[in-house]
Protein backbone atom coordinates (compact mmCIF):
# COMPACT_ATOMS: atom_id res chain seq x y z
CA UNK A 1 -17.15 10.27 32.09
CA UNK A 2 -16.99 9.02 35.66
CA UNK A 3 -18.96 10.91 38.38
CA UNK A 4 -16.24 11.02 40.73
CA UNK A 5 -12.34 10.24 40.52
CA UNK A 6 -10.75 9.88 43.67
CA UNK A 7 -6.41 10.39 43.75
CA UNK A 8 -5.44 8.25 46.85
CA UNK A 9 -6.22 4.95 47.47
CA UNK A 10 -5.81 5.29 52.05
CA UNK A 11 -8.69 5.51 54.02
CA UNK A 12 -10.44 8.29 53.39
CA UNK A 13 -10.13 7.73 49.88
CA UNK A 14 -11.50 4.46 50.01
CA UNK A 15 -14.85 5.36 52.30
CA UNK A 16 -16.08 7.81 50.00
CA UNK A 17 -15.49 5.93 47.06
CA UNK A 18 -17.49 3.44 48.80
CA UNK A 19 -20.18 6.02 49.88
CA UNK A 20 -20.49 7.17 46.54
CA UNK A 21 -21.13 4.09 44.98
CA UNK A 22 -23.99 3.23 47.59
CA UNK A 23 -25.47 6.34 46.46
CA UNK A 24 -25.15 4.93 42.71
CA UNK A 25 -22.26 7.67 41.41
CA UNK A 26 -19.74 6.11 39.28
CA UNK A 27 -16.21 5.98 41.13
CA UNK A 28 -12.40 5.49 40.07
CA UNK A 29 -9.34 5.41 42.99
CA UNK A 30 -6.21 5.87 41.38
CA UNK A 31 -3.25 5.33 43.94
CA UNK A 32 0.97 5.54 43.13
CA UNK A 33 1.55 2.59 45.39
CA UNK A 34 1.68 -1.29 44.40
CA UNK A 35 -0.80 -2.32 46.73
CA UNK A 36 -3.71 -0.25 48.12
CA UNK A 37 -4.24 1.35 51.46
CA UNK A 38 -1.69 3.63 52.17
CA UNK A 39 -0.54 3.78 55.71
CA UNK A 40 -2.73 0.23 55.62
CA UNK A 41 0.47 -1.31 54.89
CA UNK A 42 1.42 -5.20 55.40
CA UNK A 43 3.97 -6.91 53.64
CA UNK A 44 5.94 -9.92 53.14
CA UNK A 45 9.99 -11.90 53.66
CA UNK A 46 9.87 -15.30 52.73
CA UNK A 47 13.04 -16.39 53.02
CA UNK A 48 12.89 -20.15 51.82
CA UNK A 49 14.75 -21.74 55.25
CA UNK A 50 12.20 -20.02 57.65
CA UNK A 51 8.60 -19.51 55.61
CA UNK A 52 6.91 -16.87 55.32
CA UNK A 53 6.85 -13.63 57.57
CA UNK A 54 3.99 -11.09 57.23
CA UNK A 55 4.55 -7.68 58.74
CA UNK A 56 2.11 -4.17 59.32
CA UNK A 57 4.38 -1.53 59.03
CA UNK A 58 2.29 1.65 58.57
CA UNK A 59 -0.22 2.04 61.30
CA UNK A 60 -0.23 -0.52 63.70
CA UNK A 61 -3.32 -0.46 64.75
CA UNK A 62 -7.38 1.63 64.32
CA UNK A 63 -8.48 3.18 67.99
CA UNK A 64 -12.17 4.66 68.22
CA UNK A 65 -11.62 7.94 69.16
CA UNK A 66 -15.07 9.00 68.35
CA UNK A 67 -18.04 8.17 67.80
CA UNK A 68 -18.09 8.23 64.15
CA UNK A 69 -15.21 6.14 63.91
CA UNK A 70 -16.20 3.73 66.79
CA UNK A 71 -19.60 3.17 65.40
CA UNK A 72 -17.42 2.07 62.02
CA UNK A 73 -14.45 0.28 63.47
CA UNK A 74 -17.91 -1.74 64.88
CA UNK A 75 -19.19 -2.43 61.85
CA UNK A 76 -16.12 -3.66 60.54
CA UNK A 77 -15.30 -5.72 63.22
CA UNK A 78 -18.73 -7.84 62.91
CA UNK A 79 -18.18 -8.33 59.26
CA UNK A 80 -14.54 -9.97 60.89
CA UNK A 81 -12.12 -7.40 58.70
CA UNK A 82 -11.11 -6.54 62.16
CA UNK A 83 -10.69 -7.63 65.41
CA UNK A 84 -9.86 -6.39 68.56
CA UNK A 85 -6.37 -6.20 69.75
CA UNK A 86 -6.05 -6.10 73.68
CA UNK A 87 -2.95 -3.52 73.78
CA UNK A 88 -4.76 -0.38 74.88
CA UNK A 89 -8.74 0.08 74.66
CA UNK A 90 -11.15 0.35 72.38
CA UNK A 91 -7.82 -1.06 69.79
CA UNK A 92 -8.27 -3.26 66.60
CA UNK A 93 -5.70 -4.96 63.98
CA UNK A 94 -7.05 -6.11 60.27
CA UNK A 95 -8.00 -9.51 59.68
CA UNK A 96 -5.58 -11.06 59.03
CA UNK A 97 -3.75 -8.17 58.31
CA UNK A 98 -4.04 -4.50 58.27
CA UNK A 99 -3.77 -4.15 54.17
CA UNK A 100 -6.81 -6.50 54.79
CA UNK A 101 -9.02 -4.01 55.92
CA UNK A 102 -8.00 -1.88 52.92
CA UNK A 103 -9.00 -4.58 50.53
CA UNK A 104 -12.08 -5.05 52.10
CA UNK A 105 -12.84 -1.61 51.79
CA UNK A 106 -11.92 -1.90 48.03
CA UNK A 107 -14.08 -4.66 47.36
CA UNK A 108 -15.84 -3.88 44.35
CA UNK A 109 -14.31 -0.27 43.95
CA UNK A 110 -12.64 0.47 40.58
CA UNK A 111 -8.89 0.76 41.92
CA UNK A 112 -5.78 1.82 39.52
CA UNK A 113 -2.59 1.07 41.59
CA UNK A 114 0.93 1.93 40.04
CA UNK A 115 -1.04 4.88 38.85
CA UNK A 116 1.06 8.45 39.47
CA UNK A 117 -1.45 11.41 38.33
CA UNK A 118 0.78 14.25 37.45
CA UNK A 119 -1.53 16.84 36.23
CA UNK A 120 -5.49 17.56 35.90
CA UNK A 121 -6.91 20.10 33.21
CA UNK A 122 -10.44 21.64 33.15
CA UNK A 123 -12.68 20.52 30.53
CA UNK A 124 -14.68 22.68 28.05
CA UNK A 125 -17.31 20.69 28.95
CA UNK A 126 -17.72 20.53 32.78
CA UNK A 127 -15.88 18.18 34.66
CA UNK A 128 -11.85 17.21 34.73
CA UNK A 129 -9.25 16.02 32.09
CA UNK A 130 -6.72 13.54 34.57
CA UNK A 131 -3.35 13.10 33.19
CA UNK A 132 -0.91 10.09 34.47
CA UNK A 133 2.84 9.32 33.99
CA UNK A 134 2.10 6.54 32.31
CA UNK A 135 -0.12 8.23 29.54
CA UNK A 136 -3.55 7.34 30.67
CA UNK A 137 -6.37 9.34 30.47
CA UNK A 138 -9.35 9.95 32.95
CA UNK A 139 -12.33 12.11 33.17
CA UNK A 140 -14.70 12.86 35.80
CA UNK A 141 -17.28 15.05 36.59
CA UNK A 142 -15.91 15.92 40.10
CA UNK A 143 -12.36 15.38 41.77
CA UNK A 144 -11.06 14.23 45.62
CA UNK A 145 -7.54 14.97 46.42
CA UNK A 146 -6.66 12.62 49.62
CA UNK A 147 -2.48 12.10 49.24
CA UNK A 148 -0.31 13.57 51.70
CA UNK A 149 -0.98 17.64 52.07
CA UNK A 150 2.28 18.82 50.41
CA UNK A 151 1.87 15.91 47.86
CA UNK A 152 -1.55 17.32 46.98
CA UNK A 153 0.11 20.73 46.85
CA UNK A 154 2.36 20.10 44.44
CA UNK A 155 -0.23 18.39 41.96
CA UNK A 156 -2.31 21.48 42.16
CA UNK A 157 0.50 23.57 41.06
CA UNK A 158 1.54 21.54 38.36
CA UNK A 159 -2.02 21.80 37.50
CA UNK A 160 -1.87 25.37 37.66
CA UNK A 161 -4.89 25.34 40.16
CA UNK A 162 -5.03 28.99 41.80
CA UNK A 163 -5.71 28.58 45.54
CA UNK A 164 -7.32 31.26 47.68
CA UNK A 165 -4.70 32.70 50.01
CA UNK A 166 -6.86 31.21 53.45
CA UNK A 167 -6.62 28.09 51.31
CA UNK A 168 -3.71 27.61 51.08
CA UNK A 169 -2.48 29.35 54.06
CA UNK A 170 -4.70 26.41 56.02
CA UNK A 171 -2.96 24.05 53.72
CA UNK A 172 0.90 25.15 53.76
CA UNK A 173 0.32 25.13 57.98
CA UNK A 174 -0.24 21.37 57.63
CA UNK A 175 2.87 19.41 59.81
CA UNK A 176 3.57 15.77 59.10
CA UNK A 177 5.88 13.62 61.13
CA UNK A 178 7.87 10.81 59.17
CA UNK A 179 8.95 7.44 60.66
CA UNK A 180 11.23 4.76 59.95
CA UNK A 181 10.25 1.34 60.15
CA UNK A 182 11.98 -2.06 60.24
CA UNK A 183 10.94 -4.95 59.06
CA UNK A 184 13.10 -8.20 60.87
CA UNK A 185 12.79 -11.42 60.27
CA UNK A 186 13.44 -13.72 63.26
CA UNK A 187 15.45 -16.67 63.94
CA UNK A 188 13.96 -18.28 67.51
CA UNK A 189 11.04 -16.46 69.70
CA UNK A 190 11.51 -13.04 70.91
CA UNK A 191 11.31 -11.61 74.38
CA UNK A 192 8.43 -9.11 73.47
CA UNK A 193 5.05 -9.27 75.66
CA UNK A 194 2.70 -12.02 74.95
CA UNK A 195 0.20 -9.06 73.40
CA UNK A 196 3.18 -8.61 70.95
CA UNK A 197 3.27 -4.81 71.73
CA UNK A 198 6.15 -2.80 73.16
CA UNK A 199 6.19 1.23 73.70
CA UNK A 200 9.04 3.30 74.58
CA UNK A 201 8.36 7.15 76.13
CA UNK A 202 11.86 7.70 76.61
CA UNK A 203 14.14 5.88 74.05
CA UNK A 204 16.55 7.66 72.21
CA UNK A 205 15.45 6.11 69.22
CA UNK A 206 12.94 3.62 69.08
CA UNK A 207 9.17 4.30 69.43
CA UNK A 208 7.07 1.07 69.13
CA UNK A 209 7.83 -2.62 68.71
CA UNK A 210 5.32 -5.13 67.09
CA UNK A 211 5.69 -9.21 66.95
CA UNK A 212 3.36 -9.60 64.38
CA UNK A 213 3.60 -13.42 65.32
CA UNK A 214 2.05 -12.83 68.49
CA UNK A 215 -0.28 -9.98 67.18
CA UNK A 216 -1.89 -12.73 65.47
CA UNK A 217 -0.51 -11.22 61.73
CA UNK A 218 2.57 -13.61 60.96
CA UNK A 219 1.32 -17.43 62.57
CA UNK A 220 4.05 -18.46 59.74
CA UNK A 221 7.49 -16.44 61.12
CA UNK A 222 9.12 -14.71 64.08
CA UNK A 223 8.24 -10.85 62.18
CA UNK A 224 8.77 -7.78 64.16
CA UNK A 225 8.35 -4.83 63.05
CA UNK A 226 10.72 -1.93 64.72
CA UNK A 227 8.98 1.71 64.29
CA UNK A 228 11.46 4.63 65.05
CA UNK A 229 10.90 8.15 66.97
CA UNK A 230 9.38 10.71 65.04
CA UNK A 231 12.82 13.36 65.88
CA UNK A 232 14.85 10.03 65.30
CA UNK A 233 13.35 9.64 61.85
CA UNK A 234 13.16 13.09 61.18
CA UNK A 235 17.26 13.33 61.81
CA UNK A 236 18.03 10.23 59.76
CA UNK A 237 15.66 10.48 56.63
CA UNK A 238 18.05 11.24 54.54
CA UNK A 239 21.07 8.82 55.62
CA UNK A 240 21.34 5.35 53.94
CA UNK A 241 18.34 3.06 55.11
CA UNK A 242 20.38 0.04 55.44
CA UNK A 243 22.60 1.98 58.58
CA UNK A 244 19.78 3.39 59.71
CA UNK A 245 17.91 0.27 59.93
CA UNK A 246 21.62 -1.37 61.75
CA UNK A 247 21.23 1.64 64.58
CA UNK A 248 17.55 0.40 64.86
CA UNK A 249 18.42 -3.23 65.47
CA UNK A 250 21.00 -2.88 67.52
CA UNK A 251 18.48 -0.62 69.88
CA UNK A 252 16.01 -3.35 69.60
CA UNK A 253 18.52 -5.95 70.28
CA UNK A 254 17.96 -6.16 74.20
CA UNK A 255 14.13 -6.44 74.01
CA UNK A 256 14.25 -9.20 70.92
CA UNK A 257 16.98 -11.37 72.08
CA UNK A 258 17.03 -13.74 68.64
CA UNK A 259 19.25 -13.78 65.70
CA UNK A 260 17.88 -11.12 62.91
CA UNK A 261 17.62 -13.66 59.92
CA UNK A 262 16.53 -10.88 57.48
CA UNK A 263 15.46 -7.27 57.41
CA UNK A 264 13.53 -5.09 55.33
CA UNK A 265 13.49 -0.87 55.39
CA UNK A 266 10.45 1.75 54.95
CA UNK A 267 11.18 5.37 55.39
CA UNK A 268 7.32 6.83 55.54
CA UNK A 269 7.77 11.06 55.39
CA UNK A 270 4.35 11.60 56.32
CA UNK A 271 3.40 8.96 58.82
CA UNK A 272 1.62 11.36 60.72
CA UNK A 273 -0.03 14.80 60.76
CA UNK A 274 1.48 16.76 63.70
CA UNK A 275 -0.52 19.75 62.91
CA UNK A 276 -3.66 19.27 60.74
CA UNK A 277 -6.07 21.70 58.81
CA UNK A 278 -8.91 21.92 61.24
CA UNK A 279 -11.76 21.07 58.38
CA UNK A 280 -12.66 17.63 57.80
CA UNK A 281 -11.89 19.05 53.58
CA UNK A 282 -11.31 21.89 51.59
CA UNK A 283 -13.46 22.64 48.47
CA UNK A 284 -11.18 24.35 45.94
CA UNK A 285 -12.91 27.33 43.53
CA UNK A 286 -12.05 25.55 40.29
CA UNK A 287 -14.23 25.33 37.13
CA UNK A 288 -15.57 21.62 38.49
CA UNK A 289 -15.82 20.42 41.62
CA UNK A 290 -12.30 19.67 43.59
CA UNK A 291 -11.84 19.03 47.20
CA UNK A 292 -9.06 17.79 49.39
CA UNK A 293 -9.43 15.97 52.31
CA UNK A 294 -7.79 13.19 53.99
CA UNK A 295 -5.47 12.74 56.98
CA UNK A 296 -4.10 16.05 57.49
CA UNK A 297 -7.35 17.04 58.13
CA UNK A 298 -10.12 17.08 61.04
CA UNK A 299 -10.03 17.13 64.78
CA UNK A 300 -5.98 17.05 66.03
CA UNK A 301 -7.10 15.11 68.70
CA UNK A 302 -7.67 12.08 67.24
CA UNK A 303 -5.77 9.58 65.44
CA UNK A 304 -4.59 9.89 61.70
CA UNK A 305 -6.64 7.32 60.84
CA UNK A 306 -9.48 8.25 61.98
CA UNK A 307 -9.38 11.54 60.81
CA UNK A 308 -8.74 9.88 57.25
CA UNK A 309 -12.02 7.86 57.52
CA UNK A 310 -14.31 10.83 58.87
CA UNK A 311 -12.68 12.96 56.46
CA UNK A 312 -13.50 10.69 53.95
CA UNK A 313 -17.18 9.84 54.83
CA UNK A 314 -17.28 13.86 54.85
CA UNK A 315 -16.67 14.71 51.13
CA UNK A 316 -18.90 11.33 50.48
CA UNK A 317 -22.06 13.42 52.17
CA UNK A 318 -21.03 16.50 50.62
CA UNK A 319 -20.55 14.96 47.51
CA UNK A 320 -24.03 13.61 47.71
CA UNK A 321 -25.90 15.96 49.47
C-alpha cells in the first residue's frame, strides 16, 4: 500500500509528492491528461515545410507573489528549470518550456498519466481502495485531491464521500474562469514586441498574445499563442472551436501581420480561480485521511499558480507533521 496517492498531476500536486518523498513516504500522481503538469502546458505543430513550432498555452508565465513562492521560483531558477522573462517583474518562463518545469518537478515521482480515477472506496483496513476507468487498482494509506474544485466535487460524490455542510459550502463558492487559447503557426516574423508579450485591457476579445519564438520557447518556428478574454471565452465555450479560433485570428490579425500556416485549439474551463476557498486545503472527515487542495485554494490575491504550489507544499507539511 502506498503512503500517499495524489489525483492531479499540476503544481500543487507535484510539490507535495515531492515533499513527501524527501520525507521518505511512498508517493503515486495519477493525472487524466497525456502529459503532466496541468495548466504547465506546452505543445507541439510540426508541419514538415516549416519545422517544428513549440507553444505554452496554459499559463504563460510563474510571478513571485510571495515569499513562499519567490523563495521557490529562486530555487528553481538556479537549478536553470526556469529563467527569468523580462515582461513584468519578478516573471519567469520554463526552461525550455513551461511543461519543463513540470517534468522537472516529476523527476523521480511515480506519475500515471492517461489515468481517469472515477471512484475511491474505504478500506476495512485503514487507508483507500482507488478505482480508474481503465480498471486499475490503487491503494494508499492517505489521499490528495488537487483537480479542478467542481472536478474534485464530482469524484467525491461518485464516491459517496459525505461532506460537512461548511465544507462544501466553502467548496461549491469556488469560481473558475475558462479561456480559449490558439495555437498559430507562422509563415514570416510577426509584429509582436521583441519581449514576445502583448496585453490587451480593452479588447473585445483577445486577452494576451505570446511569440513563443521570441519568448525564447519555439527557436525552431514563428508560434504564437493567442489567449482569449475570460467573458469572451466564457460566451463561446460551447460554439465550435475551429470558428471560435477564426474570430480569434482575425482579432489578432493586425498585431501578427504574417500568413497563419497552421492552427491548433484549447478550450481550458478552469484556467483560473476567480473566487477561491480561502484555506490553503480542506481535510475531509472520511474513514482515512483525504484532503483537497490545489488552485482554487489560498490567498485570492495571488496568482493561480502560486496558490497551487503553496497549497501544495501545505498538505506536504501537514501530511508530515
Amino acid at each position: 500500500m502506498t503512503d500517499c496517492l495524489i489525483i492531479g498531476g499540476g503544481l500543487a500536486g507535484l510539490l507535495a509528492a515531492k515533499r513527501l518523498q524527501i520525507q521518505n513516504l511512498t508517493v503515486k500522481v495519477v493525472d487524466k491528461g497525456l502529459g503532466i503538469g496541468g495548466r504547465l502546458a506546452s505543445r507541439r505543430i510540426t508541419p514538415p515545410e516549416l519545422g517544428k513550432g513549440t507553444f505554452d498555452y496554459g499559463a504563460p508565465f510563474f510571478r513571485g507573489q510571495s515569499r513562499a513562492f519567490k523563495q521557490l521560483l529562486s530555487d528553481w531558477e538556479q537549478t536553470c528549470a526556469i529563467a527569468k522573462w523580462p515582461i513584468e517583474p519578478e516573471t519567469y518562463r520554463g526552461i525550455p518550456s513551461n511543461r519543463s518545469l513540470a517534468q522537472f518537478l516529476a523527476q523521480d515521482c511515480d506519475v500515471h498519466n492517461q489515468t481517469r480515477v472515477t471512484r475511491f472506496t474505504a478500506q476495512a483496513q485503514g487507508g483507500w481502495r482507488v478505482e480508474t476507468e481503465d480498471g486499475r487498482l490503487f491503494s494508499a494509506q492517505a489521499l490528495v485531491l488537487t483537480p479542478p474544485v467542481p472536478q474534485t466535487l464530482e469524484l467525491v460524490q461518485n464516491s459517496n464521500i459525505e461532506l460537512e455542510s461548511t465544507q462544501l459550502s466553502a467548496l461549491t463558492d469556488v469560481q473558475y474562469e475558462p479561456c480559449i487559447t490558439v495555437l498559430a503557426l507562422l509563415a514570416i516574423p510577426n509584429a509582436l514586441p521583441e519581449s514576445g508579450w502583448l496585453s490587451f485591457e480593452d479588447h473585445p476579445c483577445l486577452k494576451h498574445l505570446v511569440c513563443n519564438q521570441k519568448k525564447g520557447v519555439s527557436p525552431d518556428a514563428i508560434a504564437v499563442t493567442i489567449y482569449a478574454r475570460a467573458d469572451f471565452s466564457q460566451a463561446h465555450l460551447k460554439d465550435d472551436l475551429n470558428e471560435v479560433a477564426n474570430t480569434l485570428l482575425i482579432a489578432a490579425e493586425p498585431y501578427l501581420r504574417s500568413q497563419i500556416v497552421d492552427f491548433q485549439v484549447h478550450r481550458w474551463r478552469y484556467a483560473q480561480t476567480h473566487k477561491p476557498c480561502p484555506y490553503p486545503y480542506l481535510e475531509i472527515p472520511a474513514p482515512a485521511t483525504l484532503i483537497i487542495g490545489g488552485d482554487g485554494f489560498g490567498d485570492p490575491a495571488i496568482s493561480s499558480l502560486a496558490r497551487a504550489a503553496l497549497s501544495g507544499l501545505a498538505i506536504a507539511e501537514r501530511l508530515t507533521g
